[in-house]
C-alpha atoms as a PDB file:
ATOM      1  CA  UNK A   1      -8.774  -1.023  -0.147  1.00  0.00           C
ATOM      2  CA  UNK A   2      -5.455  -2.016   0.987  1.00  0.00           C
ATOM      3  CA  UNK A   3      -6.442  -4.090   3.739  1.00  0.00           C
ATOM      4  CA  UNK A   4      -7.648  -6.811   0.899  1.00  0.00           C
ATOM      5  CA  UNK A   5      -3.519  -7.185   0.350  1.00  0.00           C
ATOM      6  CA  UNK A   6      -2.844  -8.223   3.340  1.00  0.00           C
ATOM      7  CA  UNK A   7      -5.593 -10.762   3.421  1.00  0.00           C
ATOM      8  CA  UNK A   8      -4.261 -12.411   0.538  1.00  0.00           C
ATOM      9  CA  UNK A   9      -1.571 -13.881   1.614  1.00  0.00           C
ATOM     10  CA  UNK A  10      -3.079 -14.120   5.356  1.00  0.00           C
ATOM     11  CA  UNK A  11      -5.359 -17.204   6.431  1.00  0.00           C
ATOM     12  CA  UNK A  12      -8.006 -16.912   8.512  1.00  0.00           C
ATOM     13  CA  UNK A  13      -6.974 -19.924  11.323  1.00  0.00           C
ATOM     14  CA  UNK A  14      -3.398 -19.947  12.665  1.00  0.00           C
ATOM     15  CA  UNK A  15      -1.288 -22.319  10.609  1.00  0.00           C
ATOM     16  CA  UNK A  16       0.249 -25.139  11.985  1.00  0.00           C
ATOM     17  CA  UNK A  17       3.714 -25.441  12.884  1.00  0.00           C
ATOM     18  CA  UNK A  18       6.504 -26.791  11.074  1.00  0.00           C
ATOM     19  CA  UNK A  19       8.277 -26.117   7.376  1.00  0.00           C
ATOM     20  CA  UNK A  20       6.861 -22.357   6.639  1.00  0.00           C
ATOM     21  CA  UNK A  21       7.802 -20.415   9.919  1.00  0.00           C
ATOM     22  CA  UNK A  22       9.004 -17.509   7.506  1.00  0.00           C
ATOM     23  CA  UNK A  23       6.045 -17.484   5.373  1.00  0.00           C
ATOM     24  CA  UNK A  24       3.512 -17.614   8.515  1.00  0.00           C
ATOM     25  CA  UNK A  25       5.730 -14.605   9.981  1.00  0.00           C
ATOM     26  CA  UNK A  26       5.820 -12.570   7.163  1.00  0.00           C
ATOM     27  CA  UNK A  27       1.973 -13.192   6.939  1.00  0.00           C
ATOM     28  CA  UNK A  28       1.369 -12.528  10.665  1.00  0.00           C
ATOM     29  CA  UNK A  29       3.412  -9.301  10.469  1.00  0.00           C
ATOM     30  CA  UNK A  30       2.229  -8.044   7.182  1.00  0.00           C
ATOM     31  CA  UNK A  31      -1.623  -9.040   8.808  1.00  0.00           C
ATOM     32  CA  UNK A  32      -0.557  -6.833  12.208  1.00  0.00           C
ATOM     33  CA  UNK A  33       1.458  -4.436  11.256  1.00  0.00           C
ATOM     34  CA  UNK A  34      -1.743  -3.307   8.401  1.00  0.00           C
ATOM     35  CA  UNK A  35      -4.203  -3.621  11.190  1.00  0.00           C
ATOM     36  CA  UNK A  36      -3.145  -2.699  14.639  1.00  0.00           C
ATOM     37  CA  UNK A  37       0.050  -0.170  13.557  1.00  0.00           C
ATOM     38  CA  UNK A  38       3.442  -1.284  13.371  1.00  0.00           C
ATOM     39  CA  UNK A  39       4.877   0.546  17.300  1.00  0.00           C
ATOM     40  CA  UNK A  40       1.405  -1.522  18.328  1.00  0.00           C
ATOM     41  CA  UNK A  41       2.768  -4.405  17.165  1.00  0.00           C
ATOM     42  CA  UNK A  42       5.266  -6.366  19.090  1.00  0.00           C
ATOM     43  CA  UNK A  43       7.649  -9.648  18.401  1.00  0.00           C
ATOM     44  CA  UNK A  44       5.806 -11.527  20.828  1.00  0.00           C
ATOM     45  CA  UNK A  45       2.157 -11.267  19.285  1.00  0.00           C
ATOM     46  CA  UNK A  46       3.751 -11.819  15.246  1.00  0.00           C
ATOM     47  CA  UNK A  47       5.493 -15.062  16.712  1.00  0.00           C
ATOM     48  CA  UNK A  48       1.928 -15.984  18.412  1.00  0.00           C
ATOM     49  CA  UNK A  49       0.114 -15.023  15.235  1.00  0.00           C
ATOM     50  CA  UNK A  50       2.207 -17.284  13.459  1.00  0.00           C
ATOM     51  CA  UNK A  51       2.462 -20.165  15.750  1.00  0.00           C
ATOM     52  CA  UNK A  52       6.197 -20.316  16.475  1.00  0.00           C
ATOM     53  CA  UNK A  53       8.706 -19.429  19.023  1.00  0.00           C
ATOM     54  CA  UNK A  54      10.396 -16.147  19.410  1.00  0.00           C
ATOM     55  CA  UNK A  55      13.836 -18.012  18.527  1.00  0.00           C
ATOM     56  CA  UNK A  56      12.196 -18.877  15.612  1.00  0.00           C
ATOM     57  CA  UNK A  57      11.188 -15.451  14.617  1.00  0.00           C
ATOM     58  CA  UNK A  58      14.141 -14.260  15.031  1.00  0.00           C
ATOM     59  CA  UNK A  59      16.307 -16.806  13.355  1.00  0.00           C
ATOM     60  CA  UNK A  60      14.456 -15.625  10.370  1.00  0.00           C
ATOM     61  CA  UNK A  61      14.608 -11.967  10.732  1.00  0.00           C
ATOM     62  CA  UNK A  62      17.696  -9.989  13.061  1.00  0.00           C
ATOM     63  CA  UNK A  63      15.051  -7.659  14.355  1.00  0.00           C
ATOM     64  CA  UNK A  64      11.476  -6.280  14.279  1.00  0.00           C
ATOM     65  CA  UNK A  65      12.745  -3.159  12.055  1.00  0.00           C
ATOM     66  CA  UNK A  66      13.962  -6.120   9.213  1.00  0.00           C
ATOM     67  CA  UNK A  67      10.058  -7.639   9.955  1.00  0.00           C
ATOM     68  CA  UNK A  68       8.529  -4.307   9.289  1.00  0.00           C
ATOM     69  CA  UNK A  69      11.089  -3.378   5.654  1.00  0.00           C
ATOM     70  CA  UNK A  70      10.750  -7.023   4.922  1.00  0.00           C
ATOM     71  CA  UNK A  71       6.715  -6.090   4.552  1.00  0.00           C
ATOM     72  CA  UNK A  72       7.094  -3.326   2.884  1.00  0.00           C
ATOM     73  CA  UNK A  73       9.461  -4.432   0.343  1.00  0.00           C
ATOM     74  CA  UNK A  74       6.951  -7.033  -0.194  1.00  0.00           C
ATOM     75  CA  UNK A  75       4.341  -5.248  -0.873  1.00  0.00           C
ATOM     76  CA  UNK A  76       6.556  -3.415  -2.993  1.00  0.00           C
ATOM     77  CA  UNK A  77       7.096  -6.527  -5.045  1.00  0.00           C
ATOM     78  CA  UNK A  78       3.955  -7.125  -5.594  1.00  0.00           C
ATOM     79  CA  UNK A  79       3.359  -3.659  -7.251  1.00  0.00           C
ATOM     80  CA  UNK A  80       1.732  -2.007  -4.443  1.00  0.00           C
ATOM     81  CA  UNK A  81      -1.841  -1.760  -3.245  1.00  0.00           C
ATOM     82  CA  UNK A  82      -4.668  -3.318  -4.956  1.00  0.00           C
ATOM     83  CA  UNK A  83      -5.533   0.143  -5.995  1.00  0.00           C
ATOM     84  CA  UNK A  84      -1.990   0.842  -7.506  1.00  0.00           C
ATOM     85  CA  UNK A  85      -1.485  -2.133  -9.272  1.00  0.00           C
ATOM     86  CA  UNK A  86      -4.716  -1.117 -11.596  1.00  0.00           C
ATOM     87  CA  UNK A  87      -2.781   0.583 -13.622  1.00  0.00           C
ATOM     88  CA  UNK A  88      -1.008  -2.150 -14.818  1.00  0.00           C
ATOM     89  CA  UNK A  89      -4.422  -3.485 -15.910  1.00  0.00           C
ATOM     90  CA  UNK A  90      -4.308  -3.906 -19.766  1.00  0.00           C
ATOM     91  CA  UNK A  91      -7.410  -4.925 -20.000  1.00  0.00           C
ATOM     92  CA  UNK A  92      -8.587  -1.199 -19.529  1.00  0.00           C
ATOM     93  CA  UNK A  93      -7.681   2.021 -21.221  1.00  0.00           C
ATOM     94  CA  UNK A  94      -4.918   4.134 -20.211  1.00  0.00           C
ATOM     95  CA  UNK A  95      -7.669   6.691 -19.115  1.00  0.00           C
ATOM     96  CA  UNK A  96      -9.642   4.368 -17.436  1.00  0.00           C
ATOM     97  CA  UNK A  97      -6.167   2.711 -15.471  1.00  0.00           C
ATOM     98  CA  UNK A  98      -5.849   6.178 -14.043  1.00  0.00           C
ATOM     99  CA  UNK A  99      -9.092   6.465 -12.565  1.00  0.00           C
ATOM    100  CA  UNK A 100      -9.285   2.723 -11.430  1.00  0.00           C
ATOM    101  CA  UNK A 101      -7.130   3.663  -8.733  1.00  0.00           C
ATOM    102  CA  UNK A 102      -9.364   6.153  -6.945  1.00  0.00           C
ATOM    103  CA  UNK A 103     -11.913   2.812  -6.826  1.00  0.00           C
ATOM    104  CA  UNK A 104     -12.423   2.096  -3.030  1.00  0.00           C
ATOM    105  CA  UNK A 105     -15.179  -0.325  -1.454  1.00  0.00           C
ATOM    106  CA  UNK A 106     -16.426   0.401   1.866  1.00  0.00           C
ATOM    107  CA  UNK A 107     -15.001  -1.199   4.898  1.00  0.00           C
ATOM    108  CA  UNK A 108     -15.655  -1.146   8.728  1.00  0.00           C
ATOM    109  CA  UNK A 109     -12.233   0.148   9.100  1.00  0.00           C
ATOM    110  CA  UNK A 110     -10.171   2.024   6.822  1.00  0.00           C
ATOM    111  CA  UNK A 111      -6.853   2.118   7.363  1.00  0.00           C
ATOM    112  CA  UNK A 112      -5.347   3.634   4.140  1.00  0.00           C
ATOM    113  CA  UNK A 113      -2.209   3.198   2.735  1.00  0.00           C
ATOM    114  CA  UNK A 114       0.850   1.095   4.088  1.00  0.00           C
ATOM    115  CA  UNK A 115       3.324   3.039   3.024  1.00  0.00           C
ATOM    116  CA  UNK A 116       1.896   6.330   4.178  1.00  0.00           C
ATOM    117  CA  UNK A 117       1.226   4.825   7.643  1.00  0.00           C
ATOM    118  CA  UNK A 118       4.749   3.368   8.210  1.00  0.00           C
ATOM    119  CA  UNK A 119       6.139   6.511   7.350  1.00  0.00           C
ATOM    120  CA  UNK A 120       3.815   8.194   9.972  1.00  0.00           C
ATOM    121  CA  UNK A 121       4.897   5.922  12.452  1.00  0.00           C
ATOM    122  CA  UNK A 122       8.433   5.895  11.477  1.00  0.00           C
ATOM    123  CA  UNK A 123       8.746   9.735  11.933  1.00  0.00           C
ATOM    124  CA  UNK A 124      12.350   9.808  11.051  1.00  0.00           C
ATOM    125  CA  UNK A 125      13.128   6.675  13.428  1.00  0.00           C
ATOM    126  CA  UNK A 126      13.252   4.196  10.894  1.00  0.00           C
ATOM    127  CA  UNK A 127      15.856   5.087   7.860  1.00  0.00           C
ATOM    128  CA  UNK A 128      15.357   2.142   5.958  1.00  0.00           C
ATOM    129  CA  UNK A 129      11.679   1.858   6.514  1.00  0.00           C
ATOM    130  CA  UNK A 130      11.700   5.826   5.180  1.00  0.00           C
ATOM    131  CA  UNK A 131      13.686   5.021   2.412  1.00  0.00           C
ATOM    132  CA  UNK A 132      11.227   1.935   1.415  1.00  0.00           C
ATOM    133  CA  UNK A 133       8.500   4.187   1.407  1.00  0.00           C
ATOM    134  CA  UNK A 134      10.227   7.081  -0.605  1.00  0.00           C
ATOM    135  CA  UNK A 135      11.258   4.677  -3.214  1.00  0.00           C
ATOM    136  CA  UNK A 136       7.714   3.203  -3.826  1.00  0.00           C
ATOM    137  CA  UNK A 137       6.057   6.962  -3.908  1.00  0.00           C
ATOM    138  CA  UNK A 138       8.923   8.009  -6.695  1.00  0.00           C
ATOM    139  CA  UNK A 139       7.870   4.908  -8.479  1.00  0.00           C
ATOM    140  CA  UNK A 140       3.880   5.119  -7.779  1.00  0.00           C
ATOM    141  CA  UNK A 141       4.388   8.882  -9.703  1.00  0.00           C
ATOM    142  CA  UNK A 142       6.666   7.272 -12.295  1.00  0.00           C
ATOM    143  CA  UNK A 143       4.288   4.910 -13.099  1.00  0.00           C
ATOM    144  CA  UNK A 144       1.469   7.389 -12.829  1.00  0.00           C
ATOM    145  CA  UNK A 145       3.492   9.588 -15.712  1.00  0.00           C
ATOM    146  CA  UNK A 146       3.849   6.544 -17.512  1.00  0.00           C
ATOM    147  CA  UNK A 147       0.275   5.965 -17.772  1.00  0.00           C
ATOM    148  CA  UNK A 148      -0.440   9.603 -18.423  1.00  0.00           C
ATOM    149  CA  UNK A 149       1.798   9.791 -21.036  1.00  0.00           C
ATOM    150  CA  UNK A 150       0.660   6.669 -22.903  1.00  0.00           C
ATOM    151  CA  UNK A 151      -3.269   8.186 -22.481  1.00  0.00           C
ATOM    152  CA  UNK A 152      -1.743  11.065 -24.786  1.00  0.00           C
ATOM    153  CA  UNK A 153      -1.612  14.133 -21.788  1.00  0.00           C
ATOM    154  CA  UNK A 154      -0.145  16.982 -23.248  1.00  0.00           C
ATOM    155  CA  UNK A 155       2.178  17.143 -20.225  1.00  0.00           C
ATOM    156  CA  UNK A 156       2.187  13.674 -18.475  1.00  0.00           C
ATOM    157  CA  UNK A 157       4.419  14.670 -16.047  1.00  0.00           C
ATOM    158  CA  UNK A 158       2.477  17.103 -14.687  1.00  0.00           C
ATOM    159  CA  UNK A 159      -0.423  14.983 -14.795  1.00  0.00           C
ATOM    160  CA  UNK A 160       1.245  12.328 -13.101  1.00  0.00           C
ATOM    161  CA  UNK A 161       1.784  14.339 -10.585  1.00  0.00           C
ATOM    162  CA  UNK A 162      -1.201  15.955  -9.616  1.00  0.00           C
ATOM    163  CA  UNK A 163      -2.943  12.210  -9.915  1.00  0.00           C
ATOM    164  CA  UNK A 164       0.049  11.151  -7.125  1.00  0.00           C
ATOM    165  CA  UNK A 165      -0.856  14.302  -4.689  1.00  0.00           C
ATOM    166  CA  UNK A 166      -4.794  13.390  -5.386  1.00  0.00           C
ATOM    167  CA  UNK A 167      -4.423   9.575  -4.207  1.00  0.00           C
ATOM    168  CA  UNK A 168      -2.201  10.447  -1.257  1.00  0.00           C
ATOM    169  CA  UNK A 169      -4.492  12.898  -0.312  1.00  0.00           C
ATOM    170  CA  UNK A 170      -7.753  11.016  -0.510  1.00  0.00           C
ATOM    171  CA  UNK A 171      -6.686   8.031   0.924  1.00  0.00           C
ATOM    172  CA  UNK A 172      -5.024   9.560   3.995  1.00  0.00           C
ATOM    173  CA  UNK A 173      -8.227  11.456   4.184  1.00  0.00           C
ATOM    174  CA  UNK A 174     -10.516   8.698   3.875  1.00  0.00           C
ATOM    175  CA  UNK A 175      -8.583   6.822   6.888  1.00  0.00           C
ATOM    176  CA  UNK A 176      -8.629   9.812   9.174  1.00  0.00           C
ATOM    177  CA  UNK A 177     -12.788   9.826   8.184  1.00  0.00           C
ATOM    178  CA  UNK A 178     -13.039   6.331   8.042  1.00  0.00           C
ATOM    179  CA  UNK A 179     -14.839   7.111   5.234  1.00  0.00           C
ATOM    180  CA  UNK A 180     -14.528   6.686   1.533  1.00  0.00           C
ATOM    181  CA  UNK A 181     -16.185   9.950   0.137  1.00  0.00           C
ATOM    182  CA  UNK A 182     -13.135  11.697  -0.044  1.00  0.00           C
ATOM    183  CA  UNK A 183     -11.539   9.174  -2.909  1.00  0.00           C
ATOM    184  CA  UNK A 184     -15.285   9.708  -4.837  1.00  0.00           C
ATOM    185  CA  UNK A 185     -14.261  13.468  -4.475  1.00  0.00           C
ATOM    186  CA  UNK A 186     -11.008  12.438  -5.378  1.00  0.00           C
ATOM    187  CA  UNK A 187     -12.107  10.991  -8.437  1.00  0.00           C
ATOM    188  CA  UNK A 188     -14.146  13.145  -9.744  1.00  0.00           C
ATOM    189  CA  UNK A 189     -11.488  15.803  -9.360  1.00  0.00           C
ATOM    190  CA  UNK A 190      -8.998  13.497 -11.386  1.00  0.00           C
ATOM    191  CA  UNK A 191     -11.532  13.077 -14.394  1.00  0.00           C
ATOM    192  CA  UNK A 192     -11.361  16.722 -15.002  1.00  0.00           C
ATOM    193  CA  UNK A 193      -7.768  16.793 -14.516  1.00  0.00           C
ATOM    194  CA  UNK A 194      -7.187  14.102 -17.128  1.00  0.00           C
ATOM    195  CA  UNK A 195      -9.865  15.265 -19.924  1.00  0.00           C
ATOM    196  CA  UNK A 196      -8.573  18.801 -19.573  1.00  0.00           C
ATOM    197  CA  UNK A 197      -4.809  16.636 -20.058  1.00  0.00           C
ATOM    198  CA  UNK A 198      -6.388  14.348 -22.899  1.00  0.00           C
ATOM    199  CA  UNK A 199      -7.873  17.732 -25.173  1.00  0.00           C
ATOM    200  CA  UNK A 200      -4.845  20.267 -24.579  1.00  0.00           C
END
């Protein structure tokens, strides 16, 4: 579910060299970080990945700690996962935005969500990186209340948050399964939550 983020702003051939070093870093990194783990991950293999020298890589970014917030951040930007941004999808009901984001397809490899699994790795070593991935939870929930609130929950908040622990949950458990039954549990667990919300 998340992996199809990183793929699309990743090619599948190395890119030439030349004008777009930063772009093919921040692709390489965003690409690596996602798939191998971001301690698994050194300078050497992003500046590799995307076909320039180490110099390069780090005329463009002071350190690999700036690499890893810089990816992050853009994913941030970008409004999160594929999953999260649903509920910015107007083209489906408020209802229907909540539960779009327990939607997962099946993969070979799971590897949940970016956020979550930089803030695994950080472990407290990263302050910046932690304070990324704070900042896009608190806003995930916001945003989850938002939604909540304009399906007509008697207590959107509340809702909100239960939907926030229900995602975290399912998706960290469907990585440590590699298996996506856990966000169909998920789901089903969220439509009760939300009808009960919806006739309070």
């Amino acid at each position: 579910m998340y992996y199809k983020t990183v793929n699309d702003v990743t090619s599948q051939t190395r890119p030439p060299r030349g004008r777009g070093a930063r772009e093919r870093i921040e692709c390489a990194a965003a690409r690596l970080f996602y798939r191998n783990g971001i301690h698994a991950t050194g300078v050497e293999l992003i500046a590799q990945e995307a076909n320039v020298s180490k110099r390069t890589l780090y005329q463009h970014f002071a350190s690999k700690n700036d690499l890893v917030d810089n990816y992050l951040r853009g994913m941030d930007a970008r409004g999160g996962s594929p999953n999260e941004r649903r509920l910015e999808d107007k083209a489906l009901s408020a209802r229907d935005r909540l539960l779009a984001i327990f939607e997962m397809s099946r993969q070979d490899v799971l590897r949940g969500c970016p956020f979550h699994n930089a803030a695994v790795e950080s472990a407290g070593s990263l302050p910046s990186t932690d304070e990324i991935v704070r900042a896009h939870k608190l806003e995930f929930t916001r945003r989850l209340v938002a939604v909540a609130h304009e399906a007509g929950a008697a207590d959107p908040h509340l809702l909100g948050q239960q939907l926030s622990v229900l995602f975290e949950g399912a998706t960290a458990m469907a990585t440590s399964l590699n298996d996506t039954a856990p966000v169909v549990h998920a789901r089903a667990a969220a439509a009760a939550l939300i009808d009960a919300a919806l006739s309070a």
